[in-house]
Structure formats: structure tokens, C-alpha cells
Protein backbone atom coordinates (compact mmCIF):
# COMPACT_ATOMS: atom_id res chain seq x y z
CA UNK A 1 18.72 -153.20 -141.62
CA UNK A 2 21.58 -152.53 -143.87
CA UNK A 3 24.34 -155.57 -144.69
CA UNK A 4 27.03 -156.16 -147.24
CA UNK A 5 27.22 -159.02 -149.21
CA UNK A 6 30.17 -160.36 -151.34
CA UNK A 7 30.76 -159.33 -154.75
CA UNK A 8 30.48 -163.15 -155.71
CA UNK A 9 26.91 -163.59 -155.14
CA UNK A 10 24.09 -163.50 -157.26
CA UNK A 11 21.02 -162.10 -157.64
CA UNK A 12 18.93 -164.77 -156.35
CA UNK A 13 22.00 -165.50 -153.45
CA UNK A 14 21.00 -161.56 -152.67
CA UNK A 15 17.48 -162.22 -152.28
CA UNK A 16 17.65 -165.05 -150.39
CA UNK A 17 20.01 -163.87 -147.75
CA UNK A 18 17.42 -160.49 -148.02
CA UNK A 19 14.41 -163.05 -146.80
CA UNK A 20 16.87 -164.96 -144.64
CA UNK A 21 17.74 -161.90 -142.73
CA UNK A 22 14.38 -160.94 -142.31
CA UNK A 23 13.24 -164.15 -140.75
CA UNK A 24 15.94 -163.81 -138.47
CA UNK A 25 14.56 -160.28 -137.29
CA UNK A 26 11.26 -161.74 -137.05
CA UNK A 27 12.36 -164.68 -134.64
CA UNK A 28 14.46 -162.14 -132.66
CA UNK A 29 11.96 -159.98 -131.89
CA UNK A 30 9.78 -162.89 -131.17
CA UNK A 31 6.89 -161.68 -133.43
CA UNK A 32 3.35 -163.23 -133.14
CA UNK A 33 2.67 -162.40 -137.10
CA UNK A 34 5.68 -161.22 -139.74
CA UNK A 35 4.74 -160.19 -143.79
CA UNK A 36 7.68 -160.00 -145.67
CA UNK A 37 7.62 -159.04 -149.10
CA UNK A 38 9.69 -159.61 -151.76
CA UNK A 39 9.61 -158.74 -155.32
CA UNK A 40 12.21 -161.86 -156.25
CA UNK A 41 9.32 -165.02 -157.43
CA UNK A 42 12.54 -167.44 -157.97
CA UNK A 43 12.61 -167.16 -154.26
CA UNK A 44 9.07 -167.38 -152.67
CA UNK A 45 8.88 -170.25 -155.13
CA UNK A 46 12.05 -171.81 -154.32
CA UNK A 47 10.86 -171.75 -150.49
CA UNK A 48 7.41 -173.08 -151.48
CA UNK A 49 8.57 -175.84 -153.28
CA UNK A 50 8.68 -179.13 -152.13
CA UNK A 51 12.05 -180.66 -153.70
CA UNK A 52 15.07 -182.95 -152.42
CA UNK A 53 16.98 -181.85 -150.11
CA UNK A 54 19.85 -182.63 -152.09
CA UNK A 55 18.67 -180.21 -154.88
CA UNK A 56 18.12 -177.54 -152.85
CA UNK A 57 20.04 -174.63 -152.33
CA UNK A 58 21.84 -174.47 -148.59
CA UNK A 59 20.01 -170.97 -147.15
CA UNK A 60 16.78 -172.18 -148.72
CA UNK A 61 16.62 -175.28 -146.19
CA UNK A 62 17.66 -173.11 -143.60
CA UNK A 63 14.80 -170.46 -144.42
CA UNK A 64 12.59 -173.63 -144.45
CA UNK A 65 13.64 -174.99 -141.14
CA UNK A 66 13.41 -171.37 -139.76
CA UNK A 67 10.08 -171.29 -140.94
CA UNK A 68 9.27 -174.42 -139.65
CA UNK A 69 10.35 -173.30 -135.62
CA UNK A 70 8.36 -170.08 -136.79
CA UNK A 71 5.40 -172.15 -136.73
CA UNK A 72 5.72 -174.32 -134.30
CA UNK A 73 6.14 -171.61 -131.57
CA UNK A 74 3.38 -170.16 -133.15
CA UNK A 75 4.27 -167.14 -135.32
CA UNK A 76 2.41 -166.45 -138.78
CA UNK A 77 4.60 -165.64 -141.26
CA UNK A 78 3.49 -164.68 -144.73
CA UNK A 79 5.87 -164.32 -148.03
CA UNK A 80 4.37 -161.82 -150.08
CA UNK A 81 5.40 -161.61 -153.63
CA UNK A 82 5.12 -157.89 -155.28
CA UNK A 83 6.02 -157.11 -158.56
CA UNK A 84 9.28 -155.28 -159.33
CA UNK A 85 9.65 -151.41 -160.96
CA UNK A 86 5.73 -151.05 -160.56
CA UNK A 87 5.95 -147.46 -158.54
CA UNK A 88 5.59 -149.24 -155.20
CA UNK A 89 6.62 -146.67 -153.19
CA UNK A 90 8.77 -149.32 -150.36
CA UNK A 91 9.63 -151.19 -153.59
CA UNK A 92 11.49 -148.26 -155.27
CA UNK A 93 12.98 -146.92 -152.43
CA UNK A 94 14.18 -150.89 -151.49
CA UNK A 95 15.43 -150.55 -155.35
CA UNK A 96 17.16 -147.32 -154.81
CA UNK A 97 18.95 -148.44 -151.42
CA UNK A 98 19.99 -152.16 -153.01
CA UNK A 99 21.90 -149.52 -155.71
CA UNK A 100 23.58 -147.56 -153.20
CA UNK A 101 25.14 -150.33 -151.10
């Protein structure tokens, strides 16, 4: 899926709203198992860390809280960290698309 975000975000704001999006989709389409990979670690370490509230940025304690209802109705979800610009074929073309838009 294909979205536009504002020119005033950041990298990590992009790759956060990238995961967020995707949990969304998963919870839509009430999946029973979702892998979603993502070649940001700032993120998939943001989300596994445990840290005040407070201190945390806004969409991460929503992805957590998503999460959270994830699991309690059941669904396994799995955050999958890949390394960038390594010739992984979904990678680059993720890379390429990101570029474009």
C-alpha cells in the first residue's frame, strides 16, 4: 500500500508510520500470524524497549498498544529486522519505491 507523508517528517517518523501502517493492515484483515520486516533498527528497538511513557514517541505507544490488542485476540506478530542496501531483493525494490514517492 502506497501513502504520502509530509515533507516535515523524518526518517525514523517514516519508518514508524511504515510499521504503523502495516499493523493496521494486519488487524484489518484479522490475521492469525503477521511478519513485518523492516530494515530501520531505531524502530524495532524503539518498540522493544521498555521506557516511560513520557519519553516515548506518540505512534510508538500506539504501535505498542496495537500490538498489545494483537495479542490479546490472539494474532502473532513478529518484527523482523533486515539489514539495509544488502541486495534483498523486497528490500531494494521497497528502497526504489520509498525514492519514487
Amino acid at each position: 500500500k502506497r501513502f504520502s507523508l509530509s515533507s516535515l517528517i523524518f526518517i525514523f517518523g517514516a519508518e514508524i508510520t511504515a510499521l504503523l501502517h502495516a499493523l493496521r493492515i494486519s488487524d484489518e484483515r484479522n490475521l492469525n500470524k503477521a511478519i513485518i520486516a523492516t530494515d530501520s533498527r531505531s524502530a524495532v528497538s524503539s518498540i522493544l524497549k521498555v521506557s516511560d511513557a513520557k519519553y516515548t514517541h506518540p505512534w510508538i505507544i500506539l504501535i505498542k498498544d496495537i500490538l498489545y490488542q494483537l495479542h490479546r485476540r490472539g494474532t502473532i506478530v513478529k518484527l523482523l529486522w533486515i539489514p539495509s542496501h544488502c541486495d534483498i531483493v523486497g528490500n531494494e525494490r521497497t528502497d526504489a519505491l520509498t525514492k519514487k514517492a
